[in-house]
C-alpha atoms as a PDB file:
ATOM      1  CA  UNK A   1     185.501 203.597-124.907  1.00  0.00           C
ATOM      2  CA  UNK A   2     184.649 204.431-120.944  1.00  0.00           C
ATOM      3  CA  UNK A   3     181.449 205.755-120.844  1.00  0.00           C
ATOM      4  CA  UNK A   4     179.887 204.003-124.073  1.00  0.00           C
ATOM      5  CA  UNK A   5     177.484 200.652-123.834  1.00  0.00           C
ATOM      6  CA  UNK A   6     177.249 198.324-126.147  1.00  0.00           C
ATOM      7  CA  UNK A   7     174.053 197.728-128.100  1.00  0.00           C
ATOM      8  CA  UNK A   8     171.509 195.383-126.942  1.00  0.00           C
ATOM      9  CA  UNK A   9     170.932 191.708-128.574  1.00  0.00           C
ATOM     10  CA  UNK A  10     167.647 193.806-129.910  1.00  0.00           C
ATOM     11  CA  UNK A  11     168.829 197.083-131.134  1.00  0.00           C
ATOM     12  CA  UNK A  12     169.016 197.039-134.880  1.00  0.00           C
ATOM     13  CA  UNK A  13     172.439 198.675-135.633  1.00  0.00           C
ATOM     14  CA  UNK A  14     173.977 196.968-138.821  1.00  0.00           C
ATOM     15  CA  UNK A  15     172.825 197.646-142.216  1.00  0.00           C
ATOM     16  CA  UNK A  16     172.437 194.804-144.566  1.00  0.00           C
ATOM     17  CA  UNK A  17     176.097 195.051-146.350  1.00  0.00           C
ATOM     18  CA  UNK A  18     177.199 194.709-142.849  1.00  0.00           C
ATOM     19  CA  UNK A  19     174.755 191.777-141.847  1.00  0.00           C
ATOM     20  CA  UNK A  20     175.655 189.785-144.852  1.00  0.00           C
ATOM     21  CA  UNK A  21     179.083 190.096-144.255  1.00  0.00           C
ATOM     22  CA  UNK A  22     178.699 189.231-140.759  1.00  0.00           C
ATOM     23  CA  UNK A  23     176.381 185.521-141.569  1.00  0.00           C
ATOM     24  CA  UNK A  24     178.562 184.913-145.280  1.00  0.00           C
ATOM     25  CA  UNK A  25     175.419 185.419-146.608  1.00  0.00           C
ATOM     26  CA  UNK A  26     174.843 187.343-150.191  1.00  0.00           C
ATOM     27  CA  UNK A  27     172.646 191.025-149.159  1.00  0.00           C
ATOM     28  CA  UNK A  28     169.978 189.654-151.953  1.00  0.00           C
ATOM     29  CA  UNK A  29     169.706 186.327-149.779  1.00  0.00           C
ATOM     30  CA  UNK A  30     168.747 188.630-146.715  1.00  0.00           C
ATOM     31  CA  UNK A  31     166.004 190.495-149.029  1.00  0.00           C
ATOM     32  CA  UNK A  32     164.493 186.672-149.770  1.00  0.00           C
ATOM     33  CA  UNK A  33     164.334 186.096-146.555  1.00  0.00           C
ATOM     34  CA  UNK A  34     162.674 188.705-145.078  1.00  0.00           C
ATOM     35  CA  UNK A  35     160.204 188.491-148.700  1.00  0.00           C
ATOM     36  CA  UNK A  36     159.455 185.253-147.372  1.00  0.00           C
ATOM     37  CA  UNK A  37     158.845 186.218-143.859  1.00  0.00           C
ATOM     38  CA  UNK A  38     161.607 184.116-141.999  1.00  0.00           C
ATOM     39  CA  UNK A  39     163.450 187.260-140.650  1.00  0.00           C
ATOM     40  CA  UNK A  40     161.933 190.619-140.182  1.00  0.00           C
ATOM     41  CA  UNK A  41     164.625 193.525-139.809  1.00  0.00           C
ATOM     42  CA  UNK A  42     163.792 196.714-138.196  1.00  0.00           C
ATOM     43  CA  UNK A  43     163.439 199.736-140.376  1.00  0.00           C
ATOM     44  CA  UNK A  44     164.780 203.593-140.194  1.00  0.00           C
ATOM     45  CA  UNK A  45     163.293 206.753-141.071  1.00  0.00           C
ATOM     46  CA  UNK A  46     163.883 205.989-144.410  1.00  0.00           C
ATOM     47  CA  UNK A  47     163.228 202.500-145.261  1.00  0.00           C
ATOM     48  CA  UNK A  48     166.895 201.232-144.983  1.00  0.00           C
ATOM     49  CA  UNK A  49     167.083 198.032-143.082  1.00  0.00           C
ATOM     50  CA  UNK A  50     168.707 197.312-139.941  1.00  0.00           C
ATOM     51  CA  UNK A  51     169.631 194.178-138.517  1.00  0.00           C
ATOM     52  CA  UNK A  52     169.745 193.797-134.655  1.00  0.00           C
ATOM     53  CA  UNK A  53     172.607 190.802-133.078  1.00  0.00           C
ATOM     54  CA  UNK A  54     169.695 188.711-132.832  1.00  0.00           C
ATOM     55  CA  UNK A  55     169.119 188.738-136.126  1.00  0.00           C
ATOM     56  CA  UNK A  56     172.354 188.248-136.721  1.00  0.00           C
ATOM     57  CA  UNK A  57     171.977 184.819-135.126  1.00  0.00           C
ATOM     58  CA  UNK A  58     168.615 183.822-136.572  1.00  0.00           C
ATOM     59  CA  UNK A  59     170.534 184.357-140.163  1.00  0.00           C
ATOM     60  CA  UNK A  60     173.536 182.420-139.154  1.00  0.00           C
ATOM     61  CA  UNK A  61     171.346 179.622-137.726  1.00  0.00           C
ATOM     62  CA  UNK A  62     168.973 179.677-141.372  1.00  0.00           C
ATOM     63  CA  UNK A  63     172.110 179.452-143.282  1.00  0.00           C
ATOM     64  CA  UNK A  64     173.150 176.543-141.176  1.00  0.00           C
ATOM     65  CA  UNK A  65     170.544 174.789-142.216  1.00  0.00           C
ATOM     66  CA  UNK A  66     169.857 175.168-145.634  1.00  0.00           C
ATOM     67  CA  UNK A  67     173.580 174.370-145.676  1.00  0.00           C
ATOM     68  CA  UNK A  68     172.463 171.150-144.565  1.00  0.00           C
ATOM     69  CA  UNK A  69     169.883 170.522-147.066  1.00  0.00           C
ATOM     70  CA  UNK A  70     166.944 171.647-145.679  1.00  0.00           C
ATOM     71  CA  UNK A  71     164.521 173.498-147.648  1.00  0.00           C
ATOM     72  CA  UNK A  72     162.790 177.029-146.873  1.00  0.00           C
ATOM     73  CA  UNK A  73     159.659 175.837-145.712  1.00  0.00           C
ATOM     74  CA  UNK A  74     161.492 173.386-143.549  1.00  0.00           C
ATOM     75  CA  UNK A  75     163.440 176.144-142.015  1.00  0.00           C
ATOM     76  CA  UNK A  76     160.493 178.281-141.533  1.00  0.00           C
ATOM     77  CA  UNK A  77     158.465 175.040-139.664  1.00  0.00           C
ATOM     78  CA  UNK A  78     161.715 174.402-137.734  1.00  0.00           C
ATOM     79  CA  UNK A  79     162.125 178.174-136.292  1.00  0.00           C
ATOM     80  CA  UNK A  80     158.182 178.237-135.415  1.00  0.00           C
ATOM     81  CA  UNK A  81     158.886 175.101-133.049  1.00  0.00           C
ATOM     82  CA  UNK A  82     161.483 176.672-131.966  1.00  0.00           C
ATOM     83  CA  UNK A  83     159.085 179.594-130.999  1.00  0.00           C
ATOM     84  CA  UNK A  84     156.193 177.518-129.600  1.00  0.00           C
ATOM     85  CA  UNK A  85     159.173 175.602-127.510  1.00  0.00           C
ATOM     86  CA  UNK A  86     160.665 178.571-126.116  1.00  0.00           C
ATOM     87  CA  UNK A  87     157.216 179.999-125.074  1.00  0.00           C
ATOM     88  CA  UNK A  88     156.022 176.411-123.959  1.00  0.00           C
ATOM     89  CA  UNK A  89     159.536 176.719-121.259  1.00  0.00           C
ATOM     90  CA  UNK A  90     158.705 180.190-120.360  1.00  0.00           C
ATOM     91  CA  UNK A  91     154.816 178.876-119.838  1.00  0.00           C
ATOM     92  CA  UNK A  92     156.125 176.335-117.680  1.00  0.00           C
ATOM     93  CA  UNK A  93     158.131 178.380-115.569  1.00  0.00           C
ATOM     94  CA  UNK A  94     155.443 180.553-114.904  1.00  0.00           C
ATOM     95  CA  UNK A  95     152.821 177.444-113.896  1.00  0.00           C
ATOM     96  CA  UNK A  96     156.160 175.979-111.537  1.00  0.00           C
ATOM     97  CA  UNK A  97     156.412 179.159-109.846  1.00  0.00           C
ATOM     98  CA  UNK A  98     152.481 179.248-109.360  1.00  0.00           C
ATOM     99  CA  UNK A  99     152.409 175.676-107.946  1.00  0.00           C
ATOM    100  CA  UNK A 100     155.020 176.808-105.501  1.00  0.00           C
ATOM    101  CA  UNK A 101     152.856 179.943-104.201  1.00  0.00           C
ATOM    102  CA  UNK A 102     150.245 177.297-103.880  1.00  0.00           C
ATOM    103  CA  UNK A 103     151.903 174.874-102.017  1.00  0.00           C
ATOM    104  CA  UNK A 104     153.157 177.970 -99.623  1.00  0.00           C
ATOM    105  CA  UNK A 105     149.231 178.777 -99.246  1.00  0.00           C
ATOM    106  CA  UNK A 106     148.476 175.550 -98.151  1.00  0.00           C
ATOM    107  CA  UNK A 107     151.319 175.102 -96.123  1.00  0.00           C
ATOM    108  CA  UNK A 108     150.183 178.075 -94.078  1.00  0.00           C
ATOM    109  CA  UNK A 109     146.803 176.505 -94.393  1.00  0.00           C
ATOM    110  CA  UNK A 110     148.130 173.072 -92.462  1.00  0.00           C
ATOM    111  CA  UNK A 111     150.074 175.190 -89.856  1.00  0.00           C
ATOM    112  CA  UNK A 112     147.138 177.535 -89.123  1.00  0.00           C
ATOM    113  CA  UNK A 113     144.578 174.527 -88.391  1.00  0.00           C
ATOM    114  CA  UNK A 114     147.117 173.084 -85.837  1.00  0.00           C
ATOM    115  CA  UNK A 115     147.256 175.962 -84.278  1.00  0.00           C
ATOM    116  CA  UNK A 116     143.507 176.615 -84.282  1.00  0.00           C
ATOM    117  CA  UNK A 117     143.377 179.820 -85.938  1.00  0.00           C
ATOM    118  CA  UNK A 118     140.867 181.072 -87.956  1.00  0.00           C
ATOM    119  CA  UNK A 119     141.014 180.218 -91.614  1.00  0.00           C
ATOM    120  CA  UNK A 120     141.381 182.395 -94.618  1.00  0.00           C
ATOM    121  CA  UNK A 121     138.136 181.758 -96.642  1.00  0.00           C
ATOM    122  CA  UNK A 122     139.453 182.576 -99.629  1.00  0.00           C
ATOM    123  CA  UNK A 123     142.397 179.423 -99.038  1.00  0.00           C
ATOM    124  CA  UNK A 124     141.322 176.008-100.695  1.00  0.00           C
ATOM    125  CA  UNK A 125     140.047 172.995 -98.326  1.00  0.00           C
ATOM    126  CA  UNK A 126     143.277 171.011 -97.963  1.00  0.00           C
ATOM    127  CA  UNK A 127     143.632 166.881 -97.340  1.00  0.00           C
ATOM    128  CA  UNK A 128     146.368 164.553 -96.961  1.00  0.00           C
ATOM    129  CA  UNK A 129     145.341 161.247 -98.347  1.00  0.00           C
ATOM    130  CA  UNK A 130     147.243 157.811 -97.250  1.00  0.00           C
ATOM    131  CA  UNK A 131     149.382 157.815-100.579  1.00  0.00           C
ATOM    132  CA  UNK A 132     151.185 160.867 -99.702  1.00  0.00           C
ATOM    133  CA  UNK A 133     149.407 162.940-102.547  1.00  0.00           C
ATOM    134  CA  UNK A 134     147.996 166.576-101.513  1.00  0.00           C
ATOM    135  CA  UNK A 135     143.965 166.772-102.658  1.00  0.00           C
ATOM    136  CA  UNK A 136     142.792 170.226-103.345  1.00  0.00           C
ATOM    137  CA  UNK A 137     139.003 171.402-103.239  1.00  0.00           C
ATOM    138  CA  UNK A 138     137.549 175.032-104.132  1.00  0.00           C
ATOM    139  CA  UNK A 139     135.000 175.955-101.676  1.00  0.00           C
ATOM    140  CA  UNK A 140     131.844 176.481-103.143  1.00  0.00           C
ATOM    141  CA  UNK A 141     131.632 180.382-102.912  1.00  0.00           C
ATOM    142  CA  UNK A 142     127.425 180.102-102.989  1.00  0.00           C
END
């Protein structure tokens, strides 16, 4: 197979005979489950569904726990946490990576007052207090 790549996690390639077999799951189990809004597979031309690897996964990890005993709704409250989780970690990545530009800016800020050069209006006023804590104010732009 040189010269062929694989679908990606996303691409919905397996039709629901296939899915099913793939999570042990029954094809009318996938139906109910996309009826009630827990799994959403992508659609061709002609309204055939197609399931994508990640859906794959999101089956396999429903069945796992209604295997366990818990109940639809459960399930459906338990994959929206999951959701608001994995966008609370992206979030904070984003806010981490802003901090650190910050910090940057105001470590060029400390290096160009000891060397007297003019500075940036646009840079917040920085001070060092005795605890070892960085205070930040906005200049008032007015």
């Amino acid at each position: 197979m040189v010269g062929k790549e694989l679908p990606g996690p996303d691409a919905a390639v397996y039709v629901i005979s296939v899915a099913a077999e793939l999570t042990g799951l029954h094809p009318q189990t996938l139906r109910t489950y996309e009826r009630l809004g827990l799994i959403t597979p992508g659609r061709t031309g002609g309204g055939g569904r197609r399931y994508s690897a990640r859906d794959i996964e999101l089956l396999r990890e429903i069945a796992d726990l209604t295997s366990s005993g818990t109940g639809l709704e459960g399930v459906r409250r338990i994959l929206e946490l999951e959701n608001q989780v994995a966008a609370l970690v992206h979030r904070n990545e984003e806010l981490v990576s802003e901090l650190e530009a910050t910090r940057e800016a105001l470590r060029g800020t400390v290096s160009a007052r000891r060397t007297r050069e003019p500075l940036p209006s646009n840079l917040p006023v920085l001070r060092q207090n005795t605890s070892g804590q960085v205070v930040v104010w906005r200049r008032d732009r007015g």
